[in-house]
C-alpha atoms as a PDB file:
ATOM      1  CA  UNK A   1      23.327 -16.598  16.672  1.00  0.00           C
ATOM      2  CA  UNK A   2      19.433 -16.662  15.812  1.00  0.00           C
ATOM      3  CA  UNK A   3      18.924 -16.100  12.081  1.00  0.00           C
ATOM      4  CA  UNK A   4      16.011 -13.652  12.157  1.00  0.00           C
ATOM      5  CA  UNK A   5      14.629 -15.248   9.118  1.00  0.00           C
ATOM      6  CA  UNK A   6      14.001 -18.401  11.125  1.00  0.00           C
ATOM      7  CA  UNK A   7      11.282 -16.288  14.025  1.00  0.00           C
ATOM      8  CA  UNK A   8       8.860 -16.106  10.818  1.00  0.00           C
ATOM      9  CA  UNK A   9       5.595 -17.860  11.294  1.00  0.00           C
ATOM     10  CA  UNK A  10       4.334 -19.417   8.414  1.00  0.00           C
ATOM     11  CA  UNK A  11       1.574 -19.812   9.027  1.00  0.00           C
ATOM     12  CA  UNK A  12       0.906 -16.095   8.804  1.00  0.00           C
ATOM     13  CA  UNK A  13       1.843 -15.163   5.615  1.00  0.00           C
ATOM     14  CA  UNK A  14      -0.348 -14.734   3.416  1.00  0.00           C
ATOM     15  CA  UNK A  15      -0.486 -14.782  -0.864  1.00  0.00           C
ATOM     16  CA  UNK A  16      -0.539 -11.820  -2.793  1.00  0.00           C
ATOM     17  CA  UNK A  17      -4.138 -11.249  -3.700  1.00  0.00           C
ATOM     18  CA  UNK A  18      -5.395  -9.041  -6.901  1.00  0.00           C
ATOM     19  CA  UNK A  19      -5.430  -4.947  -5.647  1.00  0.00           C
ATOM     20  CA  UNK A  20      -9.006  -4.579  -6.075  1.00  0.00           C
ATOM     21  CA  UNK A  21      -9.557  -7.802  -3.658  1.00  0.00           C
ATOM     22  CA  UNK A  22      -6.991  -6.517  -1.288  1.00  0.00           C
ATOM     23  CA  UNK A  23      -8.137  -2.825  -1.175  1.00  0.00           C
ATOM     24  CA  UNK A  24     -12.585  -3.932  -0.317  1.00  0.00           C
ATOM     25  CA  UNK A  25     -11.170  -5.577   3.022  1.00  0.00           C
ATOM     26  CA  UNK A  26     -10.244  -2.138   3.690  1.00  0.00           C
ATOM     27  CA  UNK A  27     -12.534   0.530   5.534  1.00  0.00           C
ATOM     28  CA  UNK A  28     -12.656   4.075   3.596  1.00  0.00           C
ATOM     29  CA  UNK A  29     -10.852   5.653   6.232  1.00  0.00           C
ATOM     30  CA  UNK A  30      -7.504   4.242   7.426  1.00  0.00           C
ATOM     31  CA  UNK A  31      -6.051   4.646  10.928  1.00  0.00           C
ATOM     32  CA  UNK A  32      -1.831   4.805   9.825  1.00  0.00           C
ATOM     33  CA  UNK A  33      -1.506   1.304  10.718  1.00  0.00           C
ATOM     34  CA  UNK A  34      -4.334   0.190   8.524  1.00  0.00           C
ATOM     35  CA  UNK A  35      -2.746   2.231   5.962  1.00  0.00           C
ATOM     36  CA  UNK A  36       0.830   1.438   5.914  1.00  0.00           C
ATOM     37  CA  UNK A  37      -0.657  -2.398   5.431  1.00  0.00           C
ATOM     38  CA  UNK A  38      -2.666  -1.648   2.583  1.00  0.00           C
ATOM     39  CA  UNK A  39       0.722   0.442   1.255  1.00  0.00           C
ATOM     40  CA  UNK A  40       2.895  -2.469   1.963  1.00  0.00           C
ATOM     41  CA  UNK A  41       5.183  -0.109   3.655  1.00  0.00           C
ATOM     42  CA  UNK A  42       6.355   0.181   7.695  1.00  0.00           C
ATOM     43  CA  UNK A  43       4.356   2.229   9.647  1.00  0.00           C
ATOM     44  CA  UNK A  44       7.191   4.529  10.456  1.00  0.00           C
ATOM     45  CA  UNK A  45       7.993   5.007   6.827  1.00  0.00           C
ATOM     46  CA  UNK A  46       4.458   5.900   5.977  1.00  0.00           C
ATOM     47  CA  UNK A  47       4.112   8.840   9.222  1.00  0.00           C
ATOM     48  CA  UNK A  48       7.684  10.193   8.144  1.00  0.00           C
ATOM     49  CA  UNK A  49       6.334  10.374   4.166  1.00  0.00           C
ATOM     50  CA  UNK A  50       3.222  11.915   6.160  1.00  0.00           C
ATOM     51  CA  UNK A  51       5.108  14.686   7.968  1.00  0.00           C
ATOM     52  CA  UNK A  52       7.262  15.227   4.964  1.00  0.00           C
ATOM     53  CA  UNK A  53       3.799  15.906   2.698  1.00  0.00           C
ATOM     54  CA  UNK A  54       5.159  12.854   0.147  1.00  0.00           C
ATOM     55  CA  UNK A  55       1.237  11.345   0.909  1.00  0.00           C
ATOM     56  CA  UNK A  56      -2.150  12.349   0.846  1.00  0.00           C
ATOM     57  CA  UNK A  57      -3.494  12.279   5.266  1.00  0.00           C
ATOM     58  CA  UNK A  58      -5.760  14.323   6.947  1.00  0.00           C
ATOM     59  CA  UNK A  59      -5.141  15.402  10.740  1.00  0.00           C
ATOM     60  CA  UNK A  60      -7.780  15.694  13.212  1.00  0.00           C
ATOM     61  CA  UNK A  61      -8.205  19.760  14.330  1.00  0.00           C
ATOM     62  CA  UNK A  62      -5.559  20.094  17.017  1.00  0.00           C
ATOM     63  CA  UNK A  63      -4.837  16.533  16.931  1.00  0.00           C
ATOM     64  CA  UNK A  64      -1.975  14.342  16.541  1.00  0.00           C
ATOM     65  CA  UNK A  65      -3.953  11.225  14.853  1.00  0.00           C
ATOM     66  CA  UNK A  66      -3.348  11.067  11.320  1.00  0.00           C
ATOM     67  CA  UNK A  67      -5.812   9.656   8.842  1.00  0.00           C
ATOM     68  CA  UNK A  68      -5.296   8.394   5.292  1.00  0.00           C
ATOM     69  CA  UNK A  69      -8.855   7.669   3.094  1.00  0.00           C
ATOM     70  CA  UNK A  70      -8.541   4.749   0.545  1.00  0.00           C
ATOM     71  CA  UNK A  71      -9.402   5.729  -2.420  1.00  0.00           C
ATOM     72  CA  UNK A  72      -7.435   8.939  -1.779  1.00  0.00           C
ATOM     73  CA  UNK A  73      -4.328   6.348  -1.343  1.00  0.00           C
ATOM     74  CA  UNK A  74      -4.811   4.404  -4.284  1.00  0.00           C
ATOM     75  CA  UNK A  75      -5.381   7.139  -6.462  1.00  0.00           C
ATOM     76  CA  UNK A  76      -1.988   8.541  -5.257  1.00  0.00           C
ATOM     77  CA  UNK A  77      -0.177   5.282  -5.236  1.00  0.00           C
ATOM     78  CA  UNK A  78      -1.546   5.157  -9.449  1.00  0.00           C
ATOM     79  CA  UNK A  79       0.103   8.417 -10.109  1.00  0.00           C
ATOM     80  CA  UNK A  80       3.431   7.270  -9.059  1.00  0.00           C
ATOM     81  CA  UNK A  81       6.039   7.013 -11.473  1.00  0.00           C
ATOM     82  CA  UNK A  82       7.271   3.541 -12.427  1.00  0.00           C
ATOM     83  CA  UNK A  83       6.293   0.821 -14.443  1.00  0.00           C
ATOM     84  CA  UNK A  84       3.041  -1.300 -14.448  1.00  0.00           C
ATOM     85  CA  UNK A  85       3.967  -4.337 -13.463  1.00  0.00           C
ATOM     86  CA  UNK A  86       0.435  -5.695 -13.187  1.00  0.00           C
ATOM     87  CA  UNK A  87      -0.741  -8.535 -15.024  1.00  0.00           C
ATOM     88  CA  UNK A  88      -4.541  -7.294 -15.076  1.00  0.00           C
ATOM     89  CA  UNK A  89      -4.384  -3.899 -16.616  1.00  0.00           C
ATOM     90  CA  UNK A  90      -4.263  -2.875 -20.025  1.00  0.00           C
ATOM     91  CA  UNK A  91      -0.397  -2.218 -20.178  1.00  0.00           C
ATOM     92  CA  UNK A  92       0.806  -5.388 -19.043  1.00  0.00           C
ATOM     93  CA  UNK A  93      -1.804  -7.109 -21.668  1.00  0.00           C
ATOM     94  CA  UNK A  94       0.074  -4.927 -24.445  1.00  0.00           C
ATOM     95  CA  UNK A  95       3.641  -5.571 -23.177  1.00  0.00           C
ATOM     96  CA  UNK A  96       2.573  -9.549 -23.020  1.00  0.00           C
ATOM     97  CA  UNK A  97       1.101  -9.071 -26.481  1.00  0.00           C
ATOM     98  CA  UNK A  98       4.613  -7.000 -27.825  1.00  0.00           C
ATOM     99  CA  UNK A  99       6.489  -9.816 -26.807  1.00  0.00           C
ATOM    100  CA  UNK A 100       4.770 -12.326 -28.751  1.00  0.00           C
END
């Protein structure tokens, strides 16, 4: 038996970079591939939250082909609930400054 892990390149993964590096390789208008990469997410996951109306997309008039814009997607992905686990914004430098 293969262990799946084992098939990963390498030499294709890449490090995290800072979001505001990661999101100006991105055009302003995302094809759902180009999306679910900026996301993070499988592109499945991102047409079912799509078709479910979970995420801001935009079809094309009688057309199948979704479209997600960028800054539409990471002002929705801010208004999530959860905690800021960042180490750039302004909450994580108060948490870092609580614990001291």
């Amino acid at each position: 038996m293969i262990c799946p892990v084992s098939l990963v390149r390498l030499d294709t993964l890449r490090p995290m970079e800072a979001p505001e590096e990661r999101t100006a390789d991105f055009p302003p208008v995302l094809t759902t591939a180009l999306a679910a990469d900026l996301l993070q997410v499988h592109v499945e996951y991102l047409r079912r939250m799509a078709r479910e109306g979970r995420i801001p997309c935009h079809r094309f008039p009688g057309g199948r082909e979704l479209r997600f814009l960028r800054d539409e997607l990471i002002e929705w992905l801010a208004g999530q609930p959860g905690e800021d686990q960042s180490t750039t914004t302004e909450s994580a430098q108060r948490r870092a400054q609580s614990r001291s």
